[in-house]
PDB file of N, CA and C in Angstrom:
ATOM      1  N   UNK A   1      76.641 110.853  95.242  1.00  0.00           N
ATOM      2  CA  UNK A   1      75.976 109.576  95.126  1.00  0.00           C
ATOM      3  C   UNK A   1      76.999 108.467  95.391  1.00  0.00           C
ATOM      4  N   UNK A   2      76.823 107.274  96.353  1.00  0.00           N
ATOM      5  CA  UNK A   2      77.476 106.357  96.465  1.00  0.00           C
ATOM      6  C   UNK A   2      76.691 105.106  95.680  1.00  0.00           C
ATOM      7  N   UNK A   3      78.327 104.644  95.232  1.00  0.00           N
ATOM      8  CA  UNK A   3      78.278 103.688  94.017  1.00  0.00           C
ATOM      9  C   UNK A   3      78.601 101.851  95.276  1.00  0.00           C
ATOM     10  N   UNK A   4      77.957 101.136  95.022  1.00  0.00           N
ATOM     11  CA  UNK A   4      78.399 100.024  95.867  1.00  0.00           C
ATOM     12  C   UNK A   4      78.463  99.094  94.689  1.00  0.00           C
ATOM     13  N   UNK A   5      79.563  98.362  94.681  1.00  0.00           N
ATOM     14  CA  UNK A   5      80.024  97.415  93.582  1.00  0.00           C
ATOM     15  C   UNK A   5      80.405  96.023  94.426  1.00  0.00           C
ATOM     16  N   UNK A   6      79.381  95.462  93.623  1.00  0.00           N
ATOM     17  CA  UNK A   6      79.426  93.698  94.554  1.00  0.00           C
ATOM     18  C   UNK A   6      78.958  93.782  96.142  1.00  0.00           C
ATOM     19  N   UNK A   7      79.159  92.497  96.623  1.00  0.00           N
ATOM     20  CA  UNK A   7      78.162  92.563  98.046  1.00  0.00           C
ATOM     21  C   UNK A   7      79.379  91.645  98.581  1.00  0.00           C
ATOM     22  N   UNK A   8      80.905  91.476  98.452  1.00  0.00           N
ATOM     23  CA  UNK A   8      81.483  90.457  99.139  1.00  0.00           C
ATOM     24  C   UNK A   8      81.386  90.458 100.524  1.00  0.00           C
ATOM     25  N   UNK A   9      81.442  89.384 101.566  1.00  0.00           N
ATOM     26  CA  UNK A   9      81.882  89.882 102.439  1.00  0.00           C
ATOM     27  C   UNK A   9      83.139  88.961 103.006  1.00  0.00           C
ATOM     28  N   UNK A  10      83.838  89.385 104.159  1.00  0.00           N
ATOM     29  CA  UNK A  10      84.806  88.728 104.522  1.00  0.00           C
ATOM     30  C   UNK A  10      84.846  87.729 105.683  1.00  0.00           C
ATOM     31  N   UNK A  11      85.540  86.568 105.724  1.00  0.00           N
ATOM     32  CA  UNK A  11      85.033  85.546 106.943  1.00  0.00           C
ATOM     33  C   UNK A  11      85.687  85.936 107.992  1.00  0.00           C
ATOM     34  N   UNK A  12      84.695  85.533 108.773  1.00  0.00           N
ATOM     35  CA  UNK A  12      84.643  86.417 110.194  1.00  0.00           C
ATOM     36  C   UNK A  12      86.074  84.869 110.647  1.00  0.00           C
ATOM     37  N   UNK A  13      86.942  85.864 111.609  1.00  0.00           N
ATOM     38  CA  UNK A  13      88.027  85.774 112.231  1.00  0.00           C
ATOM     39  C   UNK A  13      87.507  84.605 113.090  1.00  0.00           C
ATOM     40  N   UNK A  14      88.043  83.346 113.222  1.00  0.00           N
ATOM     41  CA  UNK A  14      88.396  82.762 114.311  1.00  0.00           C
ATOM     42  C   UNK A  14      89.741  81.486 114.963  1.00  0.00           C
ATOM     43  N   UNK A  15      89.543  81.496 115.526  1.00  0.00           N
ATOM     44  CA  UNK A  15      90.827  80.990 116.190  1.00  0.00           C
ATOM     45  C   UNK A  15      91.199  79.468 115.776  1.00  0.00           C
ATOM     46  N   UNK A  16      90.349  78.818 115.229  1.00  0.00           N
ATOM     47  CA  UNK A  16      90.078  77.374 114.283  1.00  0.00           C
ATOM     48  C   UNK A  16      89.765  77.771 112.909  1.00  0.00           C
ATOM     49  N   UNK A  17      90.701  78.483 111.939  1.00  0.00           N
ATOM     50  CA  UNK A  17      90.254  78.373 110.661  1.00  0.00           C
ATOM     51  C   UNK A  17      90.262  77.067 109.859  1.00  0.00           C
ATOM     52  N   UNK A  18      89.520  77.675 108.609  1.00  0.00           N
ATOM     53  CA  UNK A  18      89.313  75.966 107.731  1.00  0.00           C
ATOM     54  C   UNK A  18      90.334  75.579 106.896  1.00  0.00           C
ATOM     55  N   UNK A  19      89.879  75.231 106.512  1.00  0.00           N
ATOM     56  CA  UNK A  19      90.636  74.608 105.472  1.00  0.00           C
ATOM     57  C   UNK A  19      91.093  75.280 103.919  1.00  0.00           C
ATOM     58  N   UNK A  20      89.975  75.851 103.816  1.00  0.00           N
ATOM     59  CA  UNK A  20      89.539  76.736 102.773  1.00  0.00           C
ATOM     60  C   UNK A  20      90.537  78.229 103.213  1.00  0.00           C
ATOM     61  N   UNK A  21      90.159  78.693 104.375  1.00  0.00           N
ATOM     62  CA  UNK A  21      91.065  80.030 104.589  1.00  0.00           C
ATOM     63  C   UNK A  21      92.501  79.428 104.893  1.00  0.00           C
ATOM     64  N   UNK A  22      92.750  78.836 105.055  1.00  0.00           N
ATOM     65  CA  UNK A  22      94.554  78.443 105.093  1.00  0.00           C
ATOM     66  C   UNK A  22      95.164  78.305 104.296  1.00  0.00           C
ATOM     67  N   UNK A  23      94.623  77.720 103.357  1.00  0.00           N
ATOM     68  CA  UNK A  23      94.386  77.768 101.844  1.00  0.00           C
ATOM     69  C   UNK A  23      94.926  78.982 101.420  1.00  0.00           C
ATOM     70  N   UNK A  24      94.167  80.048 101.215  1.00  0.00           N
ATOM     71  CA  UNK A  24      93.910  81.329 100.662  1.00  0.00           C
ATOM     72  C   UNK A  24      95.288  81.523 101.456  1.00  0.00           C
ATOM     73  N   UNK A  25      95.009  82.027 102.661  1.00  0.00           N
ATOM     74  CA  UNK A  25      96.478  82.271 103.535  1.00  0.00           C
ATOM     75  C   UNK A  25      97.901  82.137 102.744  1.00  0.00           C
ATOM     76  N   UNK A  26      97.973  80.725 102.366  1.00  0.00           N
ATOM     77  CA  UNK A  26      99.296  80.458 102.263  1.00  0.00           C
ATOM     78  C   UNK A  26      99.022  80.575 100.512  1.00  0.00           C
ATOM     79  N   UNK A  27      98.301  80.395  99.819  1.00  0.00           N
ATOM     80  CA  UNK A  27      97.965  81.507  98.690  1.00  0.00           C
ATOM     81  C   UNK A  27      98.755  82.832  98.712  1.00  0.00           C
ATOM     82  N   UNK A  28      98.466  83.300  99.223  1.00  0.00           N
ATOM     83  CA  UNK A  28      98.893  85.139  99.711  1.00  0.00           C
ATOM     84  C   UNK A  28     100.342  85.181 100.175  1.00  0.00           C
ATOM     85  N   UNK A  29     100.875  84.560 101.304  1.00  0.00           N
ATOM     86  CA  UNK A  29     101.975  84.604 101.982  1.00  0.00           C
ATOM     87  C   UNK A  29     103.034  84.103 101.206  1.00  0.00           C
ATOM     88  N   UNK A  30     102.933  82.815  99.643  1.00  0.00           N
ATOM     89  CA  UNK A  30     104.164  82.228  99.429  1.00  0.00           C
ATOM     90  C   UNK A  30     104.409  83.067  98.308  1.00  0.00           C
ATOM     91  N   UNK A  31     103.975  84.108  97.432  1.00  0.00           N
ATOM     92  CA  UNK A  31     104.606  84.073  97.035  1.00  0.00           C
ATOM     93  C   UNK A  31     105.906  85.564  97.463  1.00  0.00           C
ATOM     94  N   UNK A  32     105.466  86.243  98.974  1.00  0.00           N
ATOM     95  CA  UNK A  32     105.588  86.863  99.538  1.00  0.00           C
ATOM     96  C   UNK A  32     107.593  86.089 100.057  1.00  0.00           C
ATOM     97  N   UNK A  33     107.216  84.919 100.767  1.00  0.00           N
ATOM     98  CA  UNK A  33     107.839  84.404 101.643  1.00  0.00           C
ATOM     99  C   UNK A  33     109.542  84.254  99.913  1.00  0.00           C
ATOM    100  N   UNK A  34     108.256  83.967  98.948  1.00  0.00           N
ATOM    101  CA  UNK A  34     110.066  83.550  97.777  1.00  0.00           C
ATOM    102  C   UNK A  34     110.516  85.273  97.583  1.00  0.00           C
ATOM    103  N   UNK A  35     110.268  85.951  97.816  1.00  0.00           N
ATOM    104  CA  UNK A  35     111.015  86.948  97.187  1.00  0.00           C
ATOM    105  C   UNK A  35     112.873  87.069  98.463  1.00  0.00           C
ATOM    106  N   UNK A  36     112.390  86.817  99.673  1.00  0.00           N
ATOM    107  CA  UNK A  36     113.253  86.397 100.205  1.00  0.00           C
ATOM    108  C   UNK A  36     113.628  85.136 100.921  1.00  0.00           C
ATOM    109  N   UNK A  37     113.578  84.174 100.562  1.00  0.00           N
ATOM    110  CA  UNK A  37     113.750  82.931 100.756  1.00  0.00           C
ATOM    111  C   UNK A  37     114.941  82.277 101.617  1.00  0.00           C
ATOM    112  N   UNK A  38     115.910  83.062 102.124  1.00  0.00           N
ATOM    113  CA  UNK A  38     116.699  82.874 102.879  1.00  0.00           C
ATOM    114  C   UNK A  38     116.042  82.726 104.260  1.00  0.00           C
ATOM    115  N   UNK A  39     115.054  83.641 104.537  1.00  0.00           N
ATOM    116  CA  UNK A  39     114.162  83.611 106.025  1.00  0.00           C
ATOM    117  C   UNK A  39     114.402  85.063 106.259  1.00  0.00           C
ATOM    118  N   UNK A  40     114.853  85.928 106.041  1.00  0.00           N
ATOM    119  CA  UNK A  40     115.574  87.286 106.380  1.00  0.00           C
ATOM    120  C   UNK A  40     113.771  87.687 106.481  1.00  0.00           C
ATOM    121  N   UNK A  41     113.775  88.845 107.090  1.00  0.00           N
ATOM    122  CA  UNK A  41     112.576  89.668 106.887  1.00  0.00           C
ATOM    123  C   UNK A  41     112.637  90.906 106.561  1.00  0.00           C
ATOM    124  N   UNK A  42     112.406  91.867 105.412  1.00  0.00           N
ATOM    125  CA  UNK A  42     112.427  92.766 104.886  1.00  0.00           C
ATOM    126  C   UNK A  42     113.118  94.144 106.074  1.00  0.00           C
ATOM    127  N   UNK A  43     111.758  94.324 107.005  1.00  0.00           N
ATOM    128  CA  UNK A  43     112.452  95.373 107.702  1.00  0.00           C
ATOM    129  C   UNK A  43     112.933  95.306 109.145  1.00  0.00           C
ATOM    130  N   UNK A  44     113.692  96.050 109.942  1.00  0.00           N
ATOM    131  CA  UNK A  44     114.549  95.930 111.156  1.00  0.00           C
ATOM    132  C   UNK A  44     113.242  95.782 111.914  1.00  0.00           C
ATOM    133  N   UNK A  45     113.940  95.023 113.040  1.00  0.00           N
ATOM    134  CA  UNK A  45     112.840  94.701 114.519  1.00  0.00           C
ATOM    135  C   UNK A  45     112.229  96.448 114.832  1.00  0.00           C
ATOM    136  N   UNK A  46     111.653  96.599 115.566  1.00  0.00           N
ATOM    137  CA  UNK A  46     111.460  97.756 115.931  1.00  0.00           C
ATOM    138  C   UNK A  46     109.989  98.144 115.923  1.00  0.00           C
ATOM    139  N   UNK A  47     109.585  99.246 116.705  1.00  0.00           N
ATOM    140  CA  UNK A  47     108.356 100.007 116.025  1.00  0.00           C
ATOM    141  C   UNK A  47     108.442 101.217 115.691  1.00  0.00           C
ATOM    142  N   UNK A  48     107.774 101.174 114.933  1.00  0.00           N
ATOM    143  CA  UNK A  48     107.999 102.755 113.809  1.00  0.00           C
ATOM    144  C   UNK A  48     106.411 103.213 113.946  1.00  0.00           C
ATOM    145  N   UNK A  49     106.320 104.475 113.828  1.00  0.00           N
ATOM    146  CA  UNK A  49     105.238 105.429 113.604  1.00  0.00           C
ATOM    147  C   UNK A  49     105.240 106.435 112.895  1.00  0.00           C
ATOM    148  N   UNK A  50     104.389 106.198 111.903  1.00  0.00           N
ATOM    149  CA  UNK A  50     104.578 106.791 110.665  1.00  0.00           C
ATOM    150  C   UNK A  50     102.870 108.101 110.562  1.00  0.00           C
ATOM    151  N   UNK A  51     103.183 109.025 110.004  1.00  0.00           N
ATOM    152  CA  UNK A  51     102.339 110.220 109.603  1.00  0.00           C
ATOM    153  C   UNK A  51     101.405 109.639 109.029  1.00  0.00           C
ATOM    154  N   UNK A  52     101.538 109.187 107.788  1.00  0.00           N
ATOM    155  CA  UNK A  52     100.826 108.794 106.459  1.00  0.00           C
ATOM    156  C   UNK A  52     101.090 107.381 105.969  1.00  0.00           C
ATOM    157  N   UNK A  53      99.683 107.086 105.705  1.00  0.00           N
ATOM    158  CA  UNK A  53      99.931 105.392 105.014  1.00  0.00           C
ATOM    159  C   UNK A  53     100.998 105.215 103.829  1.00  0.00           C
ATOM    160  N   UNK A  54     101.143 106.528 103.023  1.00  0.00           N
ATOM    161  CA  UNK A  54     102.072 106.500 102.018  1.00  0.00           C
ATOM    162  C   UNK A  54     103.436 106.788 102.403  1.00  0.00           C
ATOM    163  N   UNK A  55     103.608 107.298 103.515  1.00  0.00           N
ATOM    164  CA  UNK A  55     105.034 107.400 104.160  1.00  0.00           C
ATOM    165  C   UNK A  55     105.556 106.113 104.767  1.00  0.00           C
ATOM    166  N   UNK A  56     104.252 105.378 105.274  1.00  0.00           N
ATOM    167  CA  UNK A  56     105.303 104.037 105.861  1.00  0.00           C
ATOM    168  C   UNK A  56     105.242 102.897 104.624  1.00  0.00           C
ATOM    169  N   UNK A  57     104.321 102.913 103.554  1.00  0.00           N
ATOM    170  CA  UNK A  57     104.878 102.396 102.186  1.00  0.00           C
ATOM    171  C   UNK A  57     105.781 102.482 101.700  1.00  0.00           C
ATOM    172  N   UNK A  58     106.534 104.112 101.506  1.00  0.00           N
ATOM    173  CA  UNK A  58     107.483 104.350 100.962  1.00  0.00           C
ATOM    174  C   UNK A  58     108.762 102.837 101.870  1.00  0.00           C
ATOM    175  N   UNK A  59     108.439 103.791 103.050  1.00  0.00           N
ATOM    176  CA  UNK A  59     109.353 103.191 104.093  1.00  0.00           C
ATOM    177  C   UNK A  59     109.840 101.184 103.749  1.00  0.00           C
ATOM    178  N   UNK A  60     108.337 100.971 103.643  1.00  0.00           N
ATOM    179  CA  UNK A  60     108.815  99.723 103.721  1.00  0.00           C
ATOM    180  C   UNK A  60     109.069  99.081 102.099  1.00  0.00           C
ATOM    181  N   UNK A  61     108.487  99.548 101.342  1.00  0.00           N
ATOM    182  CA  UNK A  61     109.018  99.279  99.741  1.00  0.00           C
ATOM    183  C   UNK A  61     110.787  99.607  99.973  1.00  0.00           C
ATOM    184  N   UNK A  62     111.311 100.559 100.635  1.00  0.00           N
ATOM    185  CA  UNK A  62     112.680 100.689 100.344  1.00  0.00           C
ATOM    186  C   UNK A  62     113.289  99.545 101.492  1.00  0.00           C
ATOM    187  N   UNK A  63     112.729  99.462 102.595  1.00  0.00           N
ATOM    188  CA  UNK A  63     113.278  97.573 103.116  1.00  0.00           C
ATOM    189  C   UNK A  63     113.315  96.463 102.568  1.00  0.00           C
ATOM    190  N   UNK A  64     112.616  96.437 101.596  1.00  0.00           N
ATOM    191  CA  UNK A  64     112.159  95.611 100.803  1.00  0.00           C
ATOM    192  C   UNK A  64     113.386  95.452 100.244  1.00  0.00           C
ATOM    193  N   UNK A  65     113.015  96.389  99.126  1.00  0.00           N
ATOM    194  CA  UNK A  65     115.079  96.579  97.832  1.00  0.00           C
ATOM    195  C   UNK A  65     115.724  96.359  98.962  1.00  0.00           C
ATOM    196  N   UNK A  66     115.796  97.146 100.019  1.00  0.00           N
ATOM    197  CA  UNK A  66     117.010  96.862 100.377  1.00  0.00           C
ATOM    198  C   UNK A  66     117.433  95.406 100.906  1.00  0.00           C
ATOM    199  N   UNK A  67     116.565  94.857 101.163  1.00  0.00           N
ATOM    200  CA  UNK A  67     117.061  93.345 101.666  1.00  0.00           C
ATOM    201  C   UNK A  67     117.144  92.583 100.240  1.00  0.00           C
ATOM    202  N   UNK A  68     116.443  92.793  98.793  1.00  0.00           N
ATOM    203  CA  UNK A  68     116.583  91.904  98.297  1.00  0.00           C
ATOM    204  C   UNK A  68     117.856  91.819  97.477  1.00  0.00           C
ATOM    205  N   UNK A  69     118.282  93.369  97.889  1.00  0.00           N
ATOM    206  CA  UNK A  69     119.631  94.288  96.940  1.00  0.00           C
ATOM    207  C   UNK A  69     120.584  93.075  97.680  1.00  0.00           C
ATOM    208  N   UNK A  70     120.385  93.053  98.760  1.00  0.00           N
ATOM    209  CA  UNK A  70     121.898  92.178  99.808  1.00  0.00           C
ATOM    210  C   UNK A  70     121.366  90.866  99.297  1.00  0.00           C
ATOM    211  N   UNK A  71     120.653  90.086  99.287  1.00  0.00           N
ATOM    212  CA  UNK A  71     120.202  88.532  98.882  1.00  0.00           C
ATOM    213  C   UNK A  71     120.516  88.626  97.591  1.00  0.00           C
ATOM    214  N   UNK A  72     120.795  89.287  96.619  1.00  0.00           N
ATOM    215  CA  UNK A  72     120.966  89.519  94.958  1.00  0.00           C
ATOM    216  C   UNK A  72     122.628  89.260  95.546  1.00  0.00           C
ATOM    217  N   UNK A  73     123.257  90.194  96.342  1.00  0.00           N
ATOM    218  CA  UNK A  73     124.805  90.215  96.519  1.00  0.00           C
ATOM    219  C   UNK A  73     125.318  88.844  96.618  1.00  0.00           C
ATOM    220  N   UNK A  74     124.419  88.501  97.882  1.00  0.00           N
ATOM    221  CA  UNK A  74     124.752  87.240  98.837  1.00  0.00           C
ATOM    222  C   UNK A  74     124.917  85.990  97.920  1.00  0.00           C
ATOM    223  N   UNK A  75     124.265  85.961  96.703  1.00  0.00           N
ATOM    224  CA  UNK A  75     123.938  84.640  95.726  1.00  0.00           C
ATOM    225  C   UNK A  75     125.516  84.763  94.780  1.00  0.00           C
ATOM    226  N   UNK A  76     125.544  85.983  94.866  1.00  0.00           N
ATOM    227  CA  UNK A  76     126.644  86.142  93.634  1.00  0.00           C
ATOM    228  C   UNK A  76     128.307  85.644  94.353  1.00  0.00           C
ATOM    229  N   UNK A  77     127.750  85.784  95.398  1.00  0.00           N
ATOM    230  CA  UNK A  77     129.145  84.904  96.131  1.00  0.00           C
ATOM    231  C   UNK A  77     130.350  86.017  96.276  1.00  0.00           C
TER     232      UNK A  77
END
């Protein structure tokens, strides 16, 4: 038996968003953008192809530490 919980739906994509979704946007993205605040970006340029959604999680949770491990260094002078 399928269970359906709530009826949200999501706003359809376009190339002039409002005001309201930019909003939300930068909602989502800042508090993303302070964990490294220097501008650095978590993981190396590149493309990667990964097996499993939980393998390229792993992957990128450990870019993550690892950039914030060096920005923790970098402060301490």
């Amino acid at each position: 038996m399928e269970r359906i919980v709530g009826r949200r739906s999501l706003p359809a994509l376009s190339p002039d968003p409002s005001a309201e979704q930019l909003k939300a946007a930068y909602a989502i993205n800042e508090p993303l953008c302070a964990l490294l605040p220097d501008g650095t970006i978590a993981a190396p340029k590149g493309i990667y192809r990964f097996k499993t959604l939980d393998e390229a999680n792993r992957q990128q949770e450990a870019w993550l530490v690892e950039a914030m491990a060096e920005w923790r260094e970098s402060r301490r002078g």
